[in-house]
N, C-alpha and C. Protein backbone atom coordinates (compact mmCIF):
# COMPACT_ATOMS: atom_id res chain seq x y z
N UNK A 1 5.46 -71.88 -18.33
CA UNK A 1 5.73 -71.22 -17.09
C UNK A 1 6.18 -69.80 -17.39
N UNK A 2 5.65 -68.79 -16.68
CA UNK A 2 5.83 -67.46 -17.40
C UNK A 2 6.45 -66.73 -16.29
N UNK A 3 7.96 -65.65 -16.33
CA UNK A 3 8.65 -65.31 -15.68
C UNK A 3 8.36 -64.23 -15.54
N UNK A 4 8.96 -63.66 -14.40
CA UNK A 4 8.75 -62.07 -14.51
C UNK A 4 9.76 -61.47 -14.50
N UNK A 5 9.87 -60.12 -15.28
CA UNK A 5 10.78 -59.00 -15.46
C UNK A 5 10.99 -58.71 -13.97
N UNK A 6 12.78 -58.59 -14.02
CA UNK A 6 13.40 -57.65 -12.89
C UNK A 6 12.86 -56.38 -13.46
N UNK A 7 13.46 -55.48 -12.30
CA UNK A 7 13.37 -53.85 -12.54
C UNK A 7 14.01 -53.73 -13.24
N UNK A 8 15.40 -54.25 -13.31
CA UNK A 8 16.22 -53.47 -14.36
C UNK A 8 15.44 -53.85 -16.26
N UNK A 9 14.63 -54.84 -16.08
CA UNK A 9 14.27 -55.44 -17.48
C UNK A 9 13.55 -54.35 -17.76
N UNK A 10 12.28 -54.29 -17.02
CA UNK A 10 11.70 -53.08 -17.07
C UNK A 10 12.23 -51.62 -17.25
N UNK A 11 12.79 -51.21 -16.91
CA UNK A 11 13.33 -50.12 -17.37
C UNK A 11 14.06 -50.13 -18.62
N UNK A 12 14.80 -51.30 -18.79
CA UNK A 12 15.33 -51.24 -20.35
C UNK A 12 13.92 -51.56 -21.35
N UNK A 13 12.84 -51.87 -21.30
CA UNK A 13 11.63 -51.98 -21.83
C UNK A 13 10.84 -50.38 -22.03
N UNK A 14 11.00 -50.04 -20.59
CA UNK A 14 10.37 -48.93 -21.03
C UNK A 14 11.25 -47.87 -21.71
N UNK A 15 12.54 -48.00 -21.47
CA UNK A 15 13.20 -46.81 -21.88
C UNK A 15 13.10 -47.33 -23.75
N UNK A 16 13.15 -48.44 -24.03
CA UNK A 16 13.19 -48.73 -25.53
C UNK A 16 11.43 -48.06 -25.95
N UNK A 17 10.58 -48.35 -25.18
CA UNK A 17 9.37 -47.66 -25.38
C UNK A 17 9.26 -46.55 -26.18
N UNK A 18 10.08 -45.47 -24.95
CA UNK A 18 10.38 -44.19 -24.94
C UNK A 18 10.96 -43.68 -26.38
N UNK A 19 11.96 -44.22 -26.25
CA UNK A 19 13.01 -44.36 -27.50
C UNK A 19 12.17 -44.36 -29.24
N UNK A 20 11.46 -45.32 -28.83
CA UNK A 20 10.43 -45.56 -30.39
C UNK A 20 9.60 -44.33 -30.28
N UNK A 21 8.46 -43.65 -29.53
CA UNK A 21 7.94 -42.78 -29.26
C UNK A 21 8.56 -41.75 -30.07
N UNK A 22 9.57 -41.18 -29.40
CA UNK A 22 10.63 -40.37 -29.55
C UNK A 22 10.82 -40.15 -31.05
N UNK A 23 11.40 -41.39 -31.40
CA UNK A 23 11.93 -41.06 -32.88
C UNK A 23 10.63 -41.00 -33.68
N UNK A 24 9.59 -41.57 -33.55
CA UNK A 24 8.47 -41.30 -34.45
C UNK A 24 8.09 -39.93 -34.44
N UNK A 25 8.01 -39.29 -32.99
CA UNK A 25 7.52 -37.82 -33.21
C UNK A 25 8.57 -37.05 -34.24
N UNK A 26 9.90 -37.48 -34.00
CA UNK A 26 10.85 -36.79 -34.50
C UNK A 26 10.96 -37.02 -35.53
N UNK A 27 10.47 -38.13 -36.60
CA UNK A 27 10.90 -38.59 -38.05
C UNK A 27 9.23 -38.35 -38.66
N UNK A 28 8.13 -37.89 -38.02
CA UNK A 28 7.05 -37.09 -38.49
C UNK A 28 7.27 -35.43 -38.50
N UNK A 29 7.96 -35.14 -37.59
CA UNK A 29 7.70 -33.84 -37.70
C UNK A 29 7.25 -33.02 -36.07
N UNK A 30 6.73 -33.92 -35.39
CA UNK A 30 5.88 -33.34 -34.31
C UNK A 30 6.71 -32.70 -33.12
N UNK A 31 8.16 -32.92 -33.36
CA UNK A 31 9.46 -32.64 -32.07
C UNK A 31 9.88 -30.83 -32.83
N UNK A 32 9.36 -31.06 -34.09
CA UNK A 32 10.34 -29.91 -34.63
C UNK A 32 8.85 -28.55 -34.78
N UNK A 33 7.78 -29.20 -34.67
CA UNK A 33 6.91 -28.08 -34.78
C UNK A 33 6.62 -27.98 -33.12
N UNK A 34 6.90 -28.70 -32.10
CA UNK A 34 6.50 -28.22 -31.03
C UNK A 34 8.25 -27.71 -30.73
N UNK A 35 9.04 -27.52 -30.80
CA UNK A 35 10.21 -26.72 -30.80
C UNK A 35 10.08 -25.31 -31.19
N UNK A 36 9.44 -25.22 -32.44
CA UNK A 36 8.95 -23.75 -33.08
C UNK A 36 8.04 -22.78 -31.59
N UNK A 37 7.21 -23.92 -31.32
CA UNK A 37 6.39 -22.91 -30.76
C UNK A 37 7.00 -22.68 -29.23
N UNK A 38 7.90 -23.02 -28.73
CA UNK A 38 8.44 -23.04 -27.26
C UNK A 38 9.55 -21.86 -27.41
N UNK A 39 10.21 -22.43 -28.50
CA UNK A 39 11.37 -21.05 -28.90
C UNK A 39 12.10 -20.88 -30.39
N UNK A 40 11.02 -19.91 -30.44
CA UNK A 40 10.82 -19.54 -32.46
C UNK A 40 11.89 -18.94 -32.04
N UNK A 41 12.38 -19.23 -33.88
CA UNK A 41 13.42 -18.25 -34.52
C UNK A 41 13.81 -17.04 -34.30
N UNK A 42 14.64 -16.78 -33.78
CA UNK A 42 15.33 -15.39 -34.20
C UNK A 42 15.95 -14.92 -35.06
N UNK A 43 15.51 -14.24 -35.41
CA UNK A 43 15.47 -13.00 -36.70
C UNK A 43 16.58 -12.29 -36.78
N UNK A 44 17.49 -12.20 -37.39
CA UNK A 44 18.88 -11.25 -37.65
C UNK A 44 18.12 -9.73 -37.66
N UNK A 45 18.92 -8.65 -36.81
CA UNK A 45 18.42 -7.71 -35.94
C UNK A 45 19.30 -6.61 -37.18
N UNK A 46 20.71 -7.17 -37.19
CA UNK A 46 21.26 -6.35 -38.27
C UNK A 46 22.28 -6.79 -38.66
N UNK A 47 23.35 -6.57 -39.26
CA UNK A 47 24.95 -6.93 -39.89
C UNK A 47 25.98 -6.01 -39.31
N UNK A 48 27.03 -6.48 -39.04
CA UNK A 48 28.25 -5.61 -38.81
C UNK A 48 28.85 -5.56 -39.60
N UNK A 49 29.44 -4.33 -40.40
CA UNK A 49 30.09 -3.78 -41.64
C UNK A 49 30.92 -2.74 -40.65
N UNK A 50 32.07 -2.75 -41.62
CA UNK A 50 33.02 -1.74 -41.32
C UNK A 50 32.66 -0.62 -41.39
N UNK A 51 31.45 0.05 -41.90
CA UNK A 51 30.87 1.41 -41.77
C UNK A 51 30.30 1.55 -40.12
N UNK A 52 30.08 0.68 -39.40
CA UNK A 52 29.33 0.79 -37.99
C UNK A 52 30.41 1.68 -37.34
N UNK A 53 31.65 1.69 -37.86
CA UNK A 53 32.57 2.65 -37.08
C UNK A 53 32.66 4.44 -37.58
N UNK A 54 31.89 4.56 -38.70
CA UNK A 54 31.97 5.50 -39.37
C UNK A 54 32.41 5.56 -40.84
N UNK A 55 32.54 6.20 -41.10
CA UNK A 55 33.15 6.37 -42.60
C UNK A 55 34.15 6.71 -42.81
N UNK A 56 35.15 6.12 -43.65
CA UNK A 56 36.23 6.83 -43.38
C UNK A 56 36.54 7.93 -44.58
N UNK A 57 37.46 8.63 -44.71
CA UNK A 57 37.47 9.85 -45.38
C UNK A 57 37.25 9.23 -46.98
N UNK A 58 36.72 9.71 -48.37
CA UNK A 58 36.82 9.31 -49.31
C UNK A 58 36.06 7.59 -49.27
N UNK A 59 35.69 7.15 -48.60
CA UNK A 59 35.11 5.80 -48.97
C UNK A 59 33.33 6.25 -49.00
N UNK A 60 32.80 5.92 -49.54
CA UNK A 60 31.37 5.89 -49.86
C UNK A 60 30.27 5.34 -48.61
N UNK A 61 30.07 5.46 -47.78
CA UNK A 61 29.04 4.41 -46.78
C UNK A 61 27.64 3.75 -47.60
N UNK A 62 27.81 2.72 -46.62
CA UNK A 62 26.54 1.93 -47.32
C UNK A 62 25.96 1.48 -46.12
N UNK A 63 24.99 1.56 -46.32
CA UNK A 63 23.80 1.17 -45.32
C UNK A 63 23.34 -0.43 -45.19
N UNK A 64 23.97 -0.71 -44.36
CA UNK A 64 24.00 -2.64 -43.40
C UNK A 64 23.17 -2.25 -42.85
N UNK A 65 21.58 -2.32 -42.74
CA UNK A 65 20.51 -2.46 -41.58
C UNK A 65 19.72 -3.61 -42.13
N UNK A 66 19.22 -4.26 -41.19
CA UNK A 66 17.86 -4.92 -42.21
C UNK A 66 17.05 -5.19 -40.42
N UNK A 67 16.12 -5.48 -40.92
CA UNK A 67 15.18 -5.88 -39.59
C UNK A 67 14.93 -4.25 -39.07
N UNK A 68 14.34 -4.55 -37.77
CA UNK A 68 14.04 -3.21 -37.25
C UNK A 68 14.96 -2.81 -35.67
N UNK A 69 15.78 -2.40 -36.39
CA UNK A 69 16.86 -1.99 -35.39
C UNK A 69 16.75 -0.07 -35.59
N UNK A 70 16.63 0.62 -34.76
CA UNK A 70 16.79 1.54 -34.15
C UNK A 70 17.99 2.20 -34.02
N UNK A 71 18.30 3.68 -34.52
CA UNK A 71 19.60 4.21 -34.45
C UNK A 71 20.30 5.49 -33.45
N UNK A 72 20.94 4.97 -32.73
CA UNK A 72 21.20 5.97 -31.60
C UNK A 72 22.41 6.87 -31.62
N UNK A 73 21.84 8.55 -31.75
CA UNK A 73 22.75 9.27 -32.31
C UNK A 73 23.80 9.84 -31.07
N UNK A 74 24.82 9.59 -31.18
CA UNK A 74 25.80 9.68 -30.28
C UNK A 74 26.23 11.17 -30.73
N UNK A 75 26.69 11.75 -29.21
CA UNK A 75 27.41 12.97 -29.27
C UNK A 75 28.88 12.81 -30.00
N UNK A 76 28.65 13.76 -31.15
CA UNK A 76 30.26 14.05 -31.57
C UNK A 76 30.49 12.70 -32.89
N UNK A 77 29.48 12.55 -33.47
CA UNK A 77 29.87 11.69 -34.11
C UNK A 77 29.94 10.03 -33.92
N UNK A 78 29.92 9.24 -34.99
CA UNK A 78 30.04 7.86 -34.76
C UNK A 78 31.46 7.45 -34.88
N UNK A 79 32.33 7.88 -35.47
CA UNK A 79 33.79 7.74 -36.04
C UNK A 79 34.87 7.68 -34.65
N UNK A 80 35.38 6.81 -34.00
CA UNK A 80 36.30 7.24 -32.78
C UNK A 80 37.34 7.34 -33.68
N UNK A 81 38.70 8.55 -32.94
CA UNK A 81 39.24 9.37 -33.43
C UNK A 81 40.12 8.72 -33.03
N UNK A 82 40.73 7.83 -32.59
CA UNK A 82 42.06 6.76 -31.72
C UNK A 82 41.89 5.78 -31.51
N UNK A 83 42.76 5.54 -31.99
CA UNK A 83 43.19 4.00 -31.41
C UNK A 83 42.19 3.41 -30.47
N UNK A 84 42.06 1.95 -30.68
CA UNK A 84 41.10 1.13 -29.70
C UNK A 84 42.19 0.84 -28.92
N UNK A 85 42.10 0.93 -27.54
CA UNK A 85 43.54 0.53 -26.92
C UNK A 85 42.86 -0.92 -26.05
N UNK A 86 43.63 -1.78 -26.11
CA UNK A 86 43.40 -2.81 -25.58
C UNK A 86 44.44 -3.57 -24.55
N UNK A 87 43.92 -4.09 -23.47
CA UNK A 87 44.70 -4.38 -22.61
C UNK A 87 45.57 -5.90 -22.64
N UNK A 88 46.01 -6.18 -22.58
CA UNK A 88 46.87 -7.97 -22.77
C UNK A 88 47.50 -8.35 -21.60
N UNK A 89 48.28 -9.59 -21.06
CA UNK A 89 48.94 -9.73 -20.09
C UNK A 89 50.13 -10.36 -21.12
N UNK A 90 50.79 -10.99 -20.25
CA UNK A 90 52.06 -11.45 -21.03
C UNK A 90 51.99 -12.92 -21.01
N UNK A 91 51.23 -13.53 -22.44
CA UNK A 91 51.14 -14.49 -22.24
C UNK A 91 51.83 -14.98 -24.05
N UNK A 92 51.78 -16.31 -24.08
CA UNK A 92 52.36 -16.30 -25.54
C UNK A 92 51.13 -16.33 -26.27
N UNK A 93 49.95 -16.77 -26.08
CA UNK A 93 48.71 -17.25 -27.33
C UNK A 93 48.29 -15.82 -27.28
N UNK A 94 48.38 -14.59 -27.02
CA UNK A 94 48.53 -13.02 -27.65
C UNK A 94 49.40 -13.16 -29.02
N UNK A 95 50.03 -13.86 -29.07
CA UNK A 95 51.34 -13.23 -30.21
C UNK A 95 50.64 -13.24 -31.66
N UNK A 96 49.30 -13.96 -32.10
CA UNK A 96 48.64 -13.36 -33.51
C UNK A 96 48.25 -12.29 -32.95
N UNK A 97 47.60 -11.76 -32.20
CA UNK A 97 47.30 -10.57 -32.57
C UNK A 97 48.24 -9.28 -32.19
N UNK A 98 49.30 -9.79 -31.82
CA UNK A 98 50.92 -8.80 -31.56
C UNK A 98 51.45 -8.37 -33.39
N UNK A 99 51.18 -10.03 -33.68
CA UNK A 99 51.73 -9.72 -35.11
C UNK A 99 50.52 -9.34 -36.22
N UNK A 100 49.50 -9.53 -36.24
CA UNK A 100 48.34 -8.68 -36.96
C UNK A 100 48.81 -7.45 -36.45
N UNK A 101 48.80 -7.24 -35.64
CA UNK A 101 48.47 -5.41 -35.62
C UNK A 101 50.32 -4.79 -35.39
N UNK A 102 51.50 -5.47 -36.19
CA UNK A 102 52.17 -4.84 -36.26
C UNK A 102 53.10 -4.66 -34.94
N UNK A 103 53.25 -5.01 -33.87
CA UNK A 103 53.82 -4.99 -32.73
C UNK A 103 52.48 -4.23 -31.94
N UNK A 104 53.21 -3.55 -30.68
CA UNK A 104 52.19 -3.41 -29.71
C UNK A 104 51.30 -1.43 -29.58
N UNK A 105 52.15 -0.43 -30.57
CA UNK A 105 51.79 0.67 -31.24
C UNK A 105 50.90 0.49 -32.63
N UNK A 106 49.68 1.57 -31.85
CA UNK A 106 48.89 1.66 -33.60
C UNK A 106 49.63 1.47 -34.75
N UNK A 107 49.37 0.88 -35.51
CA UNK A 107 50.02 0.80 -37.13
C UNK A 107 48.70 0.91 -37.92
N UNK A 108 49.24 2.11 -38.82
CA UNK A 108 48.08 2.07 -40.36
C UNK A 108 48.64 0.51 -41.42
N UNK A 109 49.52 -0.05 -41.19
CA UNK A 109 49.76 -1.32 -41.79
C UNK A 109 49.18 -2.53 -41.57
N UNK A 110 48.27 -2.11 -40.47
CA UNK A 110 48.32 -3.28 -39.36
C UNK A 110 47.05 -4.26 -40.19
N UNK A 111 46.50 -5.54 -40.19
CA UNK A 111 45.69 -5.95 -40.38
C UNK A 111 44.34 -5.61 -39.96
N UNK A 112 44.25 -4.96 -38.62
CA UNK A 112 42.97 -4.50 -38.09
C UNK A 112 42.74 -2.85 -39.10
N UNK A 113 43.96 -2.17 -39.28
CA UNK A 113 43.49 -1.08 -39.73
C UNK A 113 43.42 -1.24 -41.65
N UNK A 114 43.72 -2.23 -41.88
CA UNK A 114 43.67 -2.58 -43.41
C UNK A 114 42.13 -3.11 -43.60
N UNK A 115 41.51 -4.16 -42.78
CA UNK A 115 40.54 -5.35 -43.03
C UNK A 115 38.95 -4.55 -42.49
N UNK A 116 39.77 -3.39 -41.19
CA UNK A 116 38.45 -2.68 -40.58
C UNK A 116 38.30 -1.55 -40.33
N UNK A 117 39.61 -1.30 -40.82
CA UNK A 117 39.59 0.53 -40.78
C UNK A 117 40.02 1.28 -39.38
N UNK A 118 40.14 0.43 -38.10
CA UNK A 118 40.59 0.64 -37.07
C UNK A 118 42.06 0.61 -36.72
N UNK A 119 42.43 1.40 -36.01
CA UNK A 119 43.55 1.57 -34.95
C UNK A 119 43.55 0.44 -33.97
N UNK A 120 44.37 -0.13 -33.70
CA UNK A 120 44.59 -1.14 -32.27
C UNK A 120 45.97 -0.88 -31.17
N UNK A 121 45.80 -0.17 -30.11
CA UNK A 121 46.65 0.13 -29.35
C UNK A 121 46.65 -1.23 -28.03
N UNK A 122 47.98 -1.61 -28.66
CA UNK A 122 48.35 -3.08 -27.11
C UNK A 122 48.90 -2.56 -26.37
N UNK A 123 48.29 -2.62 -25.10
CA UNK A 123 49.23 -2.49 -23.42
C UNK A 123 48.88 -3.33 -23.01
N UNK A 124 50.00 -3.92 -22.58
CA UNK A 124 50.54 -4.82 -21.55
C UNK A 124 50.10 -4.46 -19.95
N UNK A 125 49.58 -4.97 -19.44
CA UNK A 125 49.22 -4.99 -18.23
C UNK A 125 49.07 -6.19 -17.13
N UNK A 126 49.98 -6.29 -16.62
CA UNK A 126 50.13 -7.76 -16.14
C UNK A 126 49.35 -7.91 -14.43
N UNK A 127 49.04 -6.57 -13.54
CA UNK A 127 48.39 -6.76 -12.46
C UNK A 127 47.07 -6.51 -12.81
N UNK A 128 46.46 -7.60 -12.27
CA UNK A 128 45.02 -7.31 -12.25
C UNK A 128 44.22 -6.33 -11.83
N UNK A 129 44.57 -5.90 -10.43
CA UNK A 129 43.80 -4.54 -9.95
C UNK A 129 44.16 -3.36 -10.91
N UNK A 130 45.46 -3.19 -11.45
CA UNK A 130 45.30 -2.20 -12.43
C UNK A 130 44.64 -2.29 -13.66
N UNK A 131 44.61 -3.64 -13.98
CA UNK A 131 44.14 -4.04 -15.36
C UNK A 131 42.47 -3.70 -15.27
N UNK A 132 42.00 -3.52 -14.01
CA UNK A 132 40.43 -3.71 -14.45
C UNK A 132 40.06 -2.34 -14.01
N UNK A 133 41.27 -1.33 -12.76
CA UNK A 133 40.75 0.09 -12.84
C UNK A 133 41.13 0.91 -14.49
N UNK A 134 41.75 0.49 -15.24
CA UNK A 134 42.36 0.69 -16.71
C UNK A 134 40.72 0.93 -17.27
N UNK A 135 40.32 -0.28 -17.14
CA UNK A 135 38.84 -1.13 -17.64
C UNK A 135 37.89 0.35 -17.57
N UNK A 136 37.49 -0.03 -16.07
CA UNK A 136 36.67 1.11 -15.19
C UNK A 136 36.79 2.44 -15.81
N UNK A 137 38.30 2.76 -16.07
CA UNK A 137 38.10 4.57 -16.34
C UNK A 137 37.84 4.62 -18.30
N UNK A 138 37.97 3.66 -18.74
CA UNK A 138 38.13 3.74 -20.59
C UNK A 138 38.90 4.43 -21.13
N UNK A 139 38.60 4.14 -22.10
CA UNK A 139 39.97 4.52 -23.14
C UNK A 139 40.22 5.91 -23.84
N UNK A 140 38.83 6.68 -23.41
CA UNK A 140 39.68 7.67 -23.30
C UNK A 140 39.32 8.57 -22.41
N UNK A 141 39.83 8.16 -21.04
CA UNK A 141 39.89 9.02 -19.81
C UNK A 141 41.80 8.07 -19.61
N UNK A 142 42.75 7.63 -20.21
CA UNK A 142 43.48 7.08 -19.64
C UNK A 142 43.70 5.87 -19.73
N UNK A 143 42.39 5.16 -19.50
CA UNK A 143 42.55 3.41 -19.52
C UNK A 143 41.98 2.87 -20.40
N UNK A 144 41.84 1.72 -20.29
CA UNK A 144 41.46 0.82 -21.75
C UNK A 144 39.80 0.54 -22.45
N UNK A 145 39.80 0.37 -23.51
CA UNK A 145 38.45 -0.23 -24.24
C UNK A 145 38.62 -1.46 -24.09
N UNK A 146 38.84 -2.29 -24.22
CA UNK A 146 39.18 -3.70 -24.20
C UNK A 146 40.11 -4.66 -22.99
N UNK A 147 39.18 -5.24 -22.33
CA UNK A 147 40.68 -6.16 -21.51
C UNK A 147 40.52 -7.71 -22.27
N UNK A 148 41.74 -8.60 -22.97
CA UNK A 148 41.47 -9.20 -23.36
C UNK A 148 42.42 -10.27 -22.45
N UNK A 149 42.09 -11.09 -22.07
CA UNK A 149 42.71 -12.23 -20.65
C UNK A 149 42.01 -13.29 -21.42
N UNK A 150 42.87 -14.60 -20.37
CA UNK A 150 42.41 -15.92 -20.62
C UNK A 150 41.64 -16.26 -19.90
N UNK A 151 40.96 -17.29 -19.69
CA UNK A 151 39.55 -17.48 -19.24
C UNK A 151 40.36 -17.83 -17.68
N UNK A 152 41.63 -18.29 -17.72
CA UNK A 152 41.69 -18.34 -15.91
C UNK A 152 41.80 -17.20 -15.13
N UNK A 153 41.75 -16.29 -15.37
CA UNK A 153 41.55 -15.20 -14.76
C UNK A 153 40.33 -14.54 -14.23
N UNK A 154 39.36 -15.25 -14.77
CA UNK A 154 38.10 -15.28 -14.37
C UNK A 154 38.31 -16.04 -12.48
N UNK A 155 38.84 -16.86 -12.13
CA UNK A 155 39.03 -17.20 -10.85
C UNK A 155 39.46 -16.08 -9.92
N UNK A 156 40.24 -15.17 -10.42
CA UNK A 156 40.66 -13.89 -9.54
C UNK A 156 39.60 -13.03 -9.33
N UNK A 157 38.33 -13.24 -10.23
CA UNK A 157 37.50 -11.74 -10.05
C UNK A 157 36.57 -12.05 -8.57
């Protein structure tokens, strides 16, 4: 006497189907060459080296390019002349990078200016509307290069 599959049997049948399918394409090869062709590799465009900021006085530059990246000559030089000033609120998970860079004034001691050759200027900025006209004007018309916030602050914008 021969029974018949519920739906639900069926579906656990076919999904085990599926399943075998699946792993065969995938343990031949056929999941990973039709992957190639939907969305090939990307190619490293270039490297970031501490020379991308310029050179600093007495150090030698060396040339980090590879691939075909394109070089865009900026007025006045590549080297910024100050401090990266960056904006913070008053929160405690700031405090590595309070203490990397020496308290909240540029320091030549600082880990950022030892490891990258940069200046790091912290302001504190705890209202938002000022924190993002800071943003708006940059860092050097007045306000900041950097606003660095926690991701809940993303709900205020």
């Amino acid at each position: 006497m021969a029974r018949q599959l519920t739906p639900l049997g069926r579906l656990l049948l076919v999904l085990a189907g599926l399943s075998l399918i699946g792993y065969g394409l995938y343990k031949y090869g056929v999941l990973a060459r039709i992957a190639r062709i939907v969305a090939p590799e990307k190619r490293a465009e270039g490297t970031v080296s501490r020379d991308d900021f310029g050179a600093s006085p007495g150090t030698p530059a060396t040339a980090a390019t590879a691939g075909t990246t394109s070089a865009v000559s900026t007025p006045g030089g590549t080297r910024l002349n100050r401090p990266v000033k960056v904006a913070i609120v008053l929160w405690g998970g700031y405090a590595g990078g309070i203490m990397a860079n020496g308290g909240m004034a540029p320091n030549k001691d600082s880990v950022f200016s030892r490891d990258f050759g940069i200046q790091v200027e912290l302001l504190q900025i705890d209202d938002f509307t000022k924190s993002r006209d800071a943003f708006r004007a940059g860092g050097d018309r007045g306000g900041v290069d950097i606003m660095w916030s926690t991701v809940d602050a993303y709900a205020l914008e």
